[in-house]
C-alpha atoms as a PDB file:
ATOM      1  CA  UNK A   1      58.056  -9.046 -20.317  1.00  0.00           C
ATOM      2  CA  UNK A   2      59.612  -8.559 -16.827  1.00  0.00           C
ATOM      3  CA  UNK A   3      61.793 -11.836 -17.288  1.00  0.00           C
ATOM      4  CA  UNK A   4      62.651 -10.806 -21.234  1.00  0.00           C
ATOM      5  CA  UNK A   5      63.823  -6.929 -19.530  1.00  0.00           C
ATOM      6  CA  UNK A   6      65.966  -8.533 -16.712  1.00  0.00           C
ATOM      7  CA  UNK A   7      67.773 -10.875 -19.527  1.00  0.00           C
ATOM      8  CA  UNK A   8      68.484  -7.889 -21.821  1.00  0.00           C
ATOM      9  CA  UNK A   9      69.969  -5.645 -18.711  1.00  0.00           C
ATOM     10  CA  UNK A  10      72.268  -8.809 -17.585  1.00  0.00           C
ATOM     11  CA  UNK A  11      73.591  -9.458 -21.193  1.00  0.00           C
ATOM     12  CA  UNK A  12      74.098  -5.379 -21.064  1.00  0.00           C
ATOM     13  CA  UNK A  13      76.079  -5.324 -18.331  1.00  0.00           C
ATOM     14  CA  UNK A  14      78.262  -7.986 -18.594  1.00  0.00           C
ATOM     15  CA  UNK A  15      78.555  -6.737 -22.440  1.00  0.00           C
ATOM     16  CA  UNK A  16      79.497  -3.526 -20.796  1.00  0.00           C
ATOM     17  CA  UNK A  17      82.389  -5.125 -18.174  1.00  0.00           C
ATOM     18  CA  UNK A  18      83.715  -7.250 -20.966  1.00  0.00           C
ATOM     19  CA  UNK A  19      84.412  -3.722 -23.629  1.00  0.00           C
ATOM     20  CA  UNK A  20      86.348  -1.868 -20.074  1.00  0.00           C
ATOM     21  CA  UNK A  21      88.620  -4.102 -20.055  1.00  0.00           C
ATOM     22  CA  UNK A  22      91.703  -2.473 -21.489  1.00  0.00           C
ATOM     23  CA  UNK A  23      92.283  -3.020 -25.251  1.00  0.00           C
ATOM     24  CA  UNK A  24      95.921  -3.678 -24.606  1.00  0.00           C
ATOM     25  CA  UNK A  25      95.010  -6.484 -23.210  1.00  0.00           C
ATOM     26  CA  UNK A  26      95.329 -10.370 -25.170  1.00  0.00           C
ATOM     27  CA  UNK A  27      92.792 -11.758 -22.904  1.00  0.00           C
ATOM     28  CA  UNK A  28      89.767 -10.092 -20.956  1.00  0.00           C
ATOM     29  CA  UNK A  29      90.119 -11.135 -16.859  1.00  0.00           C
ATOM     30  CA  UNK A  30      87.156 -12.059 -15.674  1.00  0.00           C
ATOM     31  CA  UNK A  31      86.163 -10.320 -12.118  1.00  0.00           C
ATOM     32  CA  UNK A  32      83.724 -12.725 -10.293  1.00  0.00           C
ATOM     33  CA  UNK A  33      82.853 -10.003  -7.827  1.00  0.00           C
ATOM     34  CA  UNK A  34      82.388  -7.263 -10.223  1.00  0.00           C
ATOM     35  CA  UNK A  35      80.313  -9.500 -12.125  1.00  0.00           C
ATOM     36  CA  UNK A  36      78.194 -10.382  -8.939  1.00  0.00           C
ATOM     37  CA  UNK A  37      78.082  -6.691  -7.746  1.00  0.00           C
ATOM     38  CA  UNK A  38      76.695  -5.490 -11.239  1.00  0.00           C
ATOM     39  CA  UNK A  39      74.383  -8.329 -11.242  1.00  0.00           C
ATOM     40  CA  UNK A  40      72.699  -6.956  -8.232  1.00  0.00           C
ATOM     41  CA  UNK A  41      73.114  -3.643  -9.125  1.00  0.00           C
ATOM     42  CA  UNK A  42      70.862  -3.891 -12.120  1.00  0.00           C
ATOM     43  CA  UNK A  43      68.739  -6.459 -10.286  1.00  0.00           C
ATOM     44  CA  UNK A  44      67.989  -4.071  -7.496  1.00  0.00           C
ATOM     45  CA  UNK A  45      67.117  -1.623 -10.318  1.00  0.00           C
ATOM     46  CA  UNK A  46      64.698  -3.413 -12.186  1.00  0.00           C
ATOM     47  CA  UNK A  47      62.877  -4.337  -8.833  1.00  0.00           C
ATOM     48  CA  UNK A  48      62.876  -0.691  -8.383  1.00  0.00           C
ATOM     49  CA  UNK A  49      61.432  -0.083 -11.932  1.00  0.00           C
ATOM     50  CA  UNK A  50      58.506  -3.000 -10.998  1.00  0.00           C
ATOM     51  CA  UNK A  51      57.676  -1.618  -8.265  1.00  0.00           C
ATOM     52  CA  UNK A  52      57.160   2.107 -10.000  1.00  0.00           C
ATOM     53  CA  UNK A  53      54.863   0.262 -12.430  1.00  0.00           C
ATOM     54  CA  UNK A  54      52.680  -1.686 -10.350  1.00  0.00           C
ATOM     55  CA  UNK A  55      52.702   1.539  -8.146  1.00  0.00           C
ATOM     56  CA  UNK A  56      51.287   3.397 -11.402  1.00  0.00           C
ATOM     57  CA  UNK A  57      49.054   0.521 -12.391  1.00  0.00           C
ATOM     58  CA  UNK A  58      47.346   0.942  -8.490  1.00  0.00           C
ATOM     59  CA  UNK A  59      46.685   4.696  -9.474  1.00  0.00           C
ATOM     60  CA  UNK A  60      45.384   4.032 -12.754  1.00  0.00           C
ATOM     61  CA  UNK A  61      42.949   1.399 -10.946  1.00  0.00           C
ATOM     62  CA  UNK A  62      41.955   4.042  -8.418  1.00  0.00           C
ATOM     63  CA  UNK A  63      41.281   6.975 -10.674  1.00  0.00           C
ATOM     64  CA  UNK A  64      38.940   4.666 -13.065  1.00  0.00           C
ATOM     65  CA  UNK A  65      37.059   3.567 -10.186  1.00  0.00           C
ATOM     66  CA  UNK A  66      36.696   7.429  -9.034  1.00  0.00           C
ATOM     67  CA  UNK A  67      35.393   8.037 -12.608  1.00  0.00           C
ATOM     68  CA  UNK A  68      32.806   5.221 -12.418  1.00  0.00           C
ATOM     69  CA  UNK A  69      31.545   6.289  -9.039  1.00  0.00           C
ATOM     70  CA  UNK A  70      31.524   9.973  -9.939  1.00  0.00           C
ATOM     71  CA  UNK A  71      29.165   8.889 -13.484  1.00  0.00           C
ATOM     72  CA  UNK A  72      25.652  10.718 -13.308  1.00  0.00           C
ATOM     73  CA  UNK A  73      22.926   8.476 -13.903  1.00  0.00           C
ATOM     74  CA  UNK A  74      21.492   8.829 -17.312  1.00  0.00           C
ATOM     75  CA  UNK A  75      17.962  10.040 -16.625  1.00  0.00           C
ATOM     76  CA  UNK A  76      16.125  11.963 -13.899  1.00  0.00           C
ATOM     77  CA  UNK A  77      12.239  11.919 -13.559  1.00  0.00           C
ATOM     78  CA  UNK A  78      12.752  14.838 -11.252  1.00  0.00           C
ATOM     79  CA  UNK A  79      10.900  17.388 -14.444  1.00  0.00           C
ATOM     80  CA  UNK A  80       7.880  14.827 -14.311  1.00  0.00           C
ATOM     81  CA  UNK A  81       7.351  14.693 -10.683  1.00  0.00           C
ATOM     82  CA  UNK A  82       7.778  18.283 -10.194  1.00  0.00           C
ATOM     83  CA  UNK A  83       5.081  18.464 -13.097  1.00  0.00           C
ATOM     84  CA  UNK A  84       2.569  16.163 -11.618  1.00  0.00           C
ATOM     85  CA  UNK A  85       3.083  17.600  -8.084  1.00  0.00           C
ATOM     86  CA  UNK A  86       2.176  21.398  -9.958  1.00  0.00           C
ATOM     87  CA  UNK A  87      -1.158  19.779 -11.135  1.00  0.00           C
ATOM     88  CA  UNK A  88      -2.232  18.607  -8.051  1.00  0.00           C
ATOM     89  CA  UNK A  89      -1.400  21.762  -6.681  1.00  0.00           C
ATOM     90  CA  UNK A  90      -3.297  23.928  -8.550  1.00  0.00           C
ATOM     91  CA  UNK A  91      -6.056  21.200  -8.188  1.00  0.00           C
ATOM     92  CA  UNK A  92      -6.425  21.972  -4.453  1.00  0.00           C
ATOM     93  CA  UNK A  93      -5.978  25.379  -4.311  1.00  0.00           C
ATOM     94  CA  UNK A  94      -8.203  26.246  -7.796  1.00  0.00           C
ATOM     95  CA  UNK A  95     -12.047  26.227  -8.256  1.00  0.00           C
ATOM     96  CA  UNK A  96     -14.782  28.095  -6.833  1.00  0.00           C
ATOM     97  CA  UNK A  97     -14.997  26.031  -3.319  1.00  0.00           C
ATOM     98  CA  UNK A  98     -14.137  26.706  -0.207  1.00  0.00           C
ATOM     99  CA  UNK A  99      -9.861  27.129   0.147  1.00  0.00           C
ATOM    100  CA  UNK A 100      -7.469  24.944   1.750  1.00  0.00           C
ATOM    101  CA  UNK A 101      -6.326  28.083   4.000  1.00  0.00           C
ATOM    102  CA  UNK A 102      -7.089  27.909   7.942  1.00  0.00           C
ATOM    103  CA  UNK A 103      -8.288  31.461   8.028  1.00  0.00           C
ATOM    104  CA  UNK A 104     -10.281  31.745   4.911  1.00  0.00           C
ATOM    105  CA  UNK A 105     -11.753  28.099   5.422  1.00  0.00           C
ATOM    106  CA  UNK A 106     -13.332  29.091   9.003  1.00  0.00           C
ATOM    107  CA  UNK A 107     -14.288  32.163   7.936  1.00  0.00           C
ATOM    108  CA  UNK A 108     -16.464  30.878   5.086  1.00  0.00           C
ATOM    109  CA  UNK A 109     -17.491  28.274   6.889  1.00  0.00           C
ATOM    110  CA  UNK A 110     -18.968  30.595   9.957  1.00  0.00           C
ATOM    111  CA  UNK A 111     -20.771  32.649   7.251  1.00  0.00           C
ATOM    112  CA  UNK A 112     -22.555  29.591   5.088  1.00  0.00           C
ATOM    113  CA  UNK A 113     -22.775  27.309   8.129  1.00  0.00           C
ATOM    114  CA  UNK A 114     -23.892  29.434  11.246  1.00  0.00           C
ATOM    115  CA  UNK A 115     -24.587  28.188  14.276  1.00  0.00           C
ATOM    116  CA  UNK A 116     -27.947  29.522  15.292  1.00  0.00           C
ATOM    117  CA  UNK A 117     -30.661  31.829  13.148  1.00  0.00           C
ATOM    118  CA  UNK A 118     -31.833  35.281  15.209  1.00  0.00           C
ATOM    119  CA  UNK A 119     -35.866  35.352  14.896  1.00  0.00           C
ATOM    120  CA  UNK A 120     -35.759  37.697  12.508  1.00  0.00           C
ATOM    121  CA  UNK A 121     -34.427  35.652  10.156  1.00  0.00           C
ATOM    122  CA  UNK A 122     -36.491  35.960   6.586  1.00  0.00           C
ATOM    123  CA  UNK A 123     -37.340  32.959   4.174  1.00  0.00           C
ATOM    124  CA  UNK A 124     -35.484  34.645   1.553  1.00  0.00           C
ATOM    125  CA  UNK A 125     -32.139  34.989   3.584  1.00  0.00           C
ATOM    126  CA  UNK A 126     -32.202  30.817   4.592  1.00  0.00           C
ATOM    127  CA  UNK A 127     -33.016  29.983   1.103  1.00  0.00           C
ATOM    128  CA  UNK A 128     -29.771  31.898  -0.253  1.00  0.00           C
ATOM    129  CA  UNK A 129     -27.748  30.301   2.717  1.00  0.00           C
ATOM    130  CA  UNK A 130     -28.946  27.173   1.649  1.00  0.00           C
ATOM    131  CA  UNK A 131     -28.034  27.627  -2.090  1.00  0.00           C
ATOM    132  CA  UNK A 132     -24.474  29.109  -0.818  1.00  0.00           C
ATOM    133  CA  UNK A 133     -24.097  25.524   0.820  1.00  0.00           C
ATOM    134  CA  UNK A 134     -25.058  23.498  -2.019  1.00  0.00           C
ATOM    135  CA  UNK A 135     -22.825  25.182  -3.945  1.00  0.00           C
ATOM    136  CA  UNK A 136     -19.687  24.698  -2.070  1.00  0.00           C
ATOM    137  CA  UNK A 137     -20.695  21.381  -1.148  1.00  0.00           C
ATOM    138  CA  UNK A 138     -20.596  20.739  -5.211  1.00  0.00           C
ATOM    139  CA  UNK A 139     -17.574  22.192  -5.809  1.00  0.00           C
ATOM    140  CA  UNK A 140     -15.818  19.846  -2.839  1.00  0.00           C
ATOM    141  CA  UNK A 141     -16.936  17.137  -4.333  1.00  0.00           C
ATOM    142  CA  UNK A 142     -16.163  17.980  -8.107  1.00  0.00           C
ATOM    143  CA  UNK A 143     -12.405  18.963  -6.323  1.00  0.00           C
ATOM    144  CA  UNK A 144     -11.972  15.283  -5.506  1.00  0.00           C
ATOM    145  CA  UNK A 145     -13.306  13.834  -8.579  1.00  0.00           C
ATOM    146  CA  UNK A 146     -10.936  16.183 -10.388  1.00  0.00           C
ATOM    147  CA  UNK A 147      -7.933  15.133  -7.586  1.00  0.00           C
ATOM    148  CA  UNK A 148      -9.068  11.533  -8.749  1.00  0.00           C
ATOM    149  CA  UNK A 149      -8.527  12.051 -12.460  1.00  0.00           C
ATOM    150  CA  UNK A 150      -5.809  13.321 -12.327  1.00  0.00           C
ATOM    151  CA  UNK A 151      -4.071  10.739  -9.658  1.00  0.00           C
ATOM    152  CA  UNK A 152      -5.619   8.199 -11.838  1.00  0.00           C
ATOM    153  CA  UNK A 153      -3.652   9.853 -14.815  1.00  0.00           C
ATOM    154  CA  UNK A 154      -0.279  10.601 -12.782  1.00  0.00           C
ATOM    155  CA  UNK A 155      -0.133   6.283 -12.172  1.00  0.00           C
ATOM    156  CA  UNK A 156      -0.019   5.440 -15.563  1.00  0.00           C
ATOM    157  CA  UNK A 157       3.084   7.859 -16.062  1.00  0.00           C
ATOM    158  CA  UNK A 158       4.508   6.855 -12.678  1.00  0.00           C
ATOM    159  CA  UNK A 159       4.740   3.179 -14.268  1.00  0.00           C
ATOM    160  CA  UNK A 160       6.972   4.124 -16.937  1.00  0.00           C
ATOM    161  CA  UNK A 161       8.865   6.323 -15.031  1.00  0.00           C
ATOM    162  CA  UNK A 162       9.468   3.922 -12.483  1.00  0.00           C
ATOM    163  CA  UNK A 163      10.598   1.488 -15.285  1.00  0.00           C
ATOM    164  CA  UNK A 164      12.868   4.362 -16.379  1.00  0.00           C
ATOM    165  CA  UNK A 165      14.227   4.473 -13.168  1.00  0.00           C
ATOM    166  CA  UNK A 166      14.510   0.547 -12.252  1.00  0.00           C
ATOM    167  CA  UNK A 167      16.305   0.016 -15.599  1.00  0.00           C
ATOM    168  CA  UNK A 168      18.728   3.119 -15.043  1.00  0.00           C
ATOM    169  CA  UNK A 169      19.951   1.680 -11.318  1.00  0.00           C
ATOM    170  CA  UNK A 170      20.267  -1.732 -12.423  1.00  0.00           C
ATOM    171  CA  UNK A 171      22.881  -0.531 -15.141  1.00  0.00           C
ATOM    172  CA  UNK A 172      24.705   1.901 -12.483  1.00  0.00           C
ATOM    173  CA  UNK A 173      28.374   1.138 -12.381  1.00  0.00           C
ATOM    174  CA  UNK A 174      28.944   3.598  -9.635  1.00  0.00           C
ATOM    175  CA  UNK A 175      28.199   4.966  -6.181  1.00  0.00           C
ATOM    176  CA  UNK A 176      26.653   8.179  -7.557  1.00  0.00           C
ATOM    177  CA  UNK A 177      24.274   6.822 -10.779  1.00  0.00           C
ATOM    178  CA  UNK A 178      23.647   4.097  -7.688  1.00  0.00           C
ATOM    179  CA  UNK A 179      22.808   6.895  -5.031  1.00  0.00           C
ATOM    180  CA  UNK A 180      20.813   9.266  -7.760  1.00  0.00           C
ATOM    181  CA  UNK A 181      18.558   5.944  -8.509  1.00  0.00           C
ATOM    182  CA  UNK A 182      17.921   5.559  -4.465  1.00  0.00           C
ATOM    183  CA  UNK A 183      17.053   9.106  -4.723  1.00  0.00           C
ATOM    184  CA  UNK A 184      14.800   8.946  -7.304  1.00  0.00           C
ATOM    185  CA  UNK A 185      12.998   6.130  -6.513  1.00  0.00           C
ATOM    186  CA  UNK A 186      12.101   7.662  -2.901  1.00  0.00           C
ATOM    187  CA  UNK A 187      10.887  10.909  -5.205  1.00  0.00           C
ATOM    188  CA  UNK A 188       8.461   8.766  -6.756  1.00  0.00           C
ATOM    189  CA  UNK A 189       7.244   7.374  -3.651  1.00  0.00           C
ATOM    190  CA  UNK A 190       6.870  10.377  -1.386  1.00  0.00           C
ATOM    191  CA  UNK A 191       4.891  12.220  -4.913  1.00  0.00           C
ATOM    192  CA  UNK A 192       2.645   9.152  -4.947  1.00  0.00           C
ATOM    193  CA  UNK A 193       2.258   9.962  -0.601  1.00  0.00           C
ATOM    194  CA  UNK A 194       1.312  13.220  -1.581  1.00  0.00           C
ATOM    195  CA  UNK A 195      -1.179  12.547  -3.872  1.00  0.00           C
ATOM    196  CA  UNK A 196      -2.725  10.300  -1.714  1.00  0.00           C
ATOM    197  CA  UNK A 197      -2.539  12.570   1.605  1.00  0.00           C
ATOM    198  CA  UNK A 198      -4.165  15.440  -1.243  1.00  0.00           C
ATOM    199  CA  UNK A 199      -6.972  13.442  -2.521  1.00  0.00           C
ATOM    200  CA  UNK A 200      -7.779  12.052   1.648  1.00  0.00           C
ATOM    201  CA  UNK A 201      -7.793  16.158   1.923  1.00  0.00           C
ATOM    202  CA  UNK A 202     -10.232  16.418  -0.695  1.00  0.00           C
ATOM    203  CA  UNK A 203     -12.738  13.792   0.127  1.00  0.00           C
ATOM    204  CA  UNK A 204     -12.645  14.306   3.579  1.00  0.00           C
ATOM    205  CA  UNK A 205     -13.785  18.345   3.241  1.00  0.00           C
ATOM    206  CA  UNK A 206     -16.397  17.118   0.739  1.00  0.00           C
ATOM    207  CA  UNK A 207     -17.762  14.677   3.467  1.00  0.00           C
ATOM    208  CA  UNK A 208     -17.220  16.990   6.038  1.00  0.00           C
ATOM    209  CA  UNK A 209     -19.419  19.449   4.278  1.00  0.00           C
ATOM    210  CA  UNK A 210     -22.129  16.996   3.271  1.00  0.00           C
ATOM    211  CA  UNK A 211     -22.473  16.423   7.159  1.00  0.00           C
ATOM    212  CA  UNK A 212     -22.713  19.907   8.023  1.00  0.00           C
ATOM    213  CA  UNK A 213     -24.918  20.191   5.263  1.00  0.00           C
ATOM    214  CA  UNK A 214     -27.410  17.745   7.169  1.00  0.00           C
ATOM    215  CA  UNK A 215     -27.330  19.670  10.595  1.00  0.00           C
ATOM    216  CA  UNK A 216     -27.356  23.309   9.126  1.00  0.00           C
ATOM    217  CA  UNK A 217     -30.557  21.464   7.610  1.00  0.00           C
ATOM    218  CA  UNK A 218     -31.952  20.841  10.609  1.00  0.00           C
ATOM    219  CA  UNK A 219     -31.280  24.285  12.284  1.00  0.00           C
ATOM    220  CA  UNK A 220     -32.621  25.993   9.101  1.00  0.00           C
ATOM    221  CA  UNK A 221     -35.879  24.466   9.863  1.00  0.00           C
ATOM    222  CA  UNK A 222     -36.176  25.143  13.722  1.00  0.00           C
ATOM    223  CA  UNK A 223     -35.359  28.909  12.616  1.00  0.00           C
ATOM    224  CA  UNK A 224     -38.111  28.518   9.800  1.00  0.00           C
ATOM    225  CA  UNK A 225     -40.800  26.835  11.845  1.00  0.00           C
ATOM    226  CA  UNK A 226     -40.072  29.576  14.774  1.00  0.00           C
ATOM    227  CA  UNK A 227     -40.925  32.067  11.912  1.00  0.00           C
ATOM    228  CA  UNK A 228     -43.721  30.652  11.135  1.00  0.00           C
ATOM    229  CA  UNK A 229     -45.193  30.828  14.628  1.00  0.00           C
ATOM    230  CA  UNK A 230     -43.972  34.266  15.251  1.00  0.00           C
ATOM    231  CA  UNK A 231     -44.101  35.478  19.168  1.00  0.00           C
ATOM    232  CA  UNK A 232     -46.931  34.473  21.170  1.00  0.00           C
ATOM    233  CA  UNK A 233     -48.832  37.470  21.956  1.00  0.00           C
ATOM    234  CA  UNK A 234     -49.320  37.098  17.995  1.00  0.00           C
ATOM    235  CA  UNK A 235     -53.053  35.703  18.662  1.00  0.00           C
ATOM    236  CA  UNK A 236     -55.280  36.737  20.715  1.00  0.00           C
ATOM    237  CA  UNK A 237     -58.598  34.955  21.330  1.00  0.00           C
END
């Protein structure tokens, strides 16, 4: 096309020098140097005209690679994360055992898991203690079984949605869809950290209140026995 243009503007301009020549004229003088100026003339020109259109071509390149990196990725998991993360939420802060709240946890556990009995202590009073523990020792332990369920649940969506994912980065013509995929992927992985560092939580208060459990036990019964005894001017022989 370049080669076909150049042709067409020679032919022009030598069609043009040949029709100035005055019409009085028998026969048309040929100017050698006119010829060769023109010539160069329209050679420079057309170089100029190249260079305009490879200089248009380059921005054309650069704006459609702008558009491909600037491309959103397709999907975002970000709805089902933030849904499973919810769950486990309300998981660890529901339910009738003790809360996951420094204040409130210490303060229920100084009131169901004393340190010491006074001697006045009645039956009546260690046998509600003792149901107050069971209970809350229960409900730790159905916490993590229900923070196991639903972990258990969340990995079977986490395998299509990291599917999703894989097969939305793989087809990313861009640096953002490319980014967005990085992104995501590290979303799924620091949920499936957190659901993880929520059910240690959970099984770790459950054990740690089966074990205080065991030594209330045994203080329960020193307070019990010393009941049973009473003080010792209680017999006289």
């Amino acid at each position: 096309m370049k080669n076909a243009l150049k042709s067409f503007v020679s032919v022009a301009m030598l069609s043009a020098a040949l029709l100035a020549q005055p019409a009085s004229a028998q026969w048309a003088v040929y100017d050698h140097a006119n010829f060769i100026q023109n010539t160069i003339q329209a050679a420079r020109a057309l170089k100029e005209i190249d260079n305009q259109v490879e200089s248009l071509q380059h921005e054309i390149t650069m704006i459609q690679t702008m558009e491909r990196n600037l491309q959103s990725l397709a999907t975002s998991p970000l709805g089902v994360i933030t849904s499973d993360l919810d769950q486990m939420k309300s998981l660890m802060t529901g339910g009738p055992g003790i809360p996951f709240l420094v204040g409130d946890s210490q303060s229920a556990f100084d009131t169901l898991w004393p340190q010491s009995y006074p001697t006045t202590v009645t039956t009546a009073s260690l046998e509600s203690d003792a149901q107050g523990r069971w209970q809350k020792a229960m409900a730790a332990f159905a916490q993590t079984l229900s923070v196991q369920s639903q972990i258990a649940q969340n990995v079977l969506g986490d395998t299509a949605t990291l599917s999703q994912v894989l097969n939305a980065s793989q087809g990313a013509s861009g640096n953002l869809d490319a980014v967005q995929a990085g992104n995501q992927l590290l979303a799924l992985s620091t949920k499936q950290q957190l659901q993880t560092q929520s059910l240690m939580a959970a099984q770790y208060r459950a054990d740690a209140l089966q074990q205080a459990n065991q030594a209330e036990a045994e203080e329960e019964g020193r307070a019990e026995f010393a009941n049973f005894l009473g003080s010792d001017s209680a017999y006289t022989p």
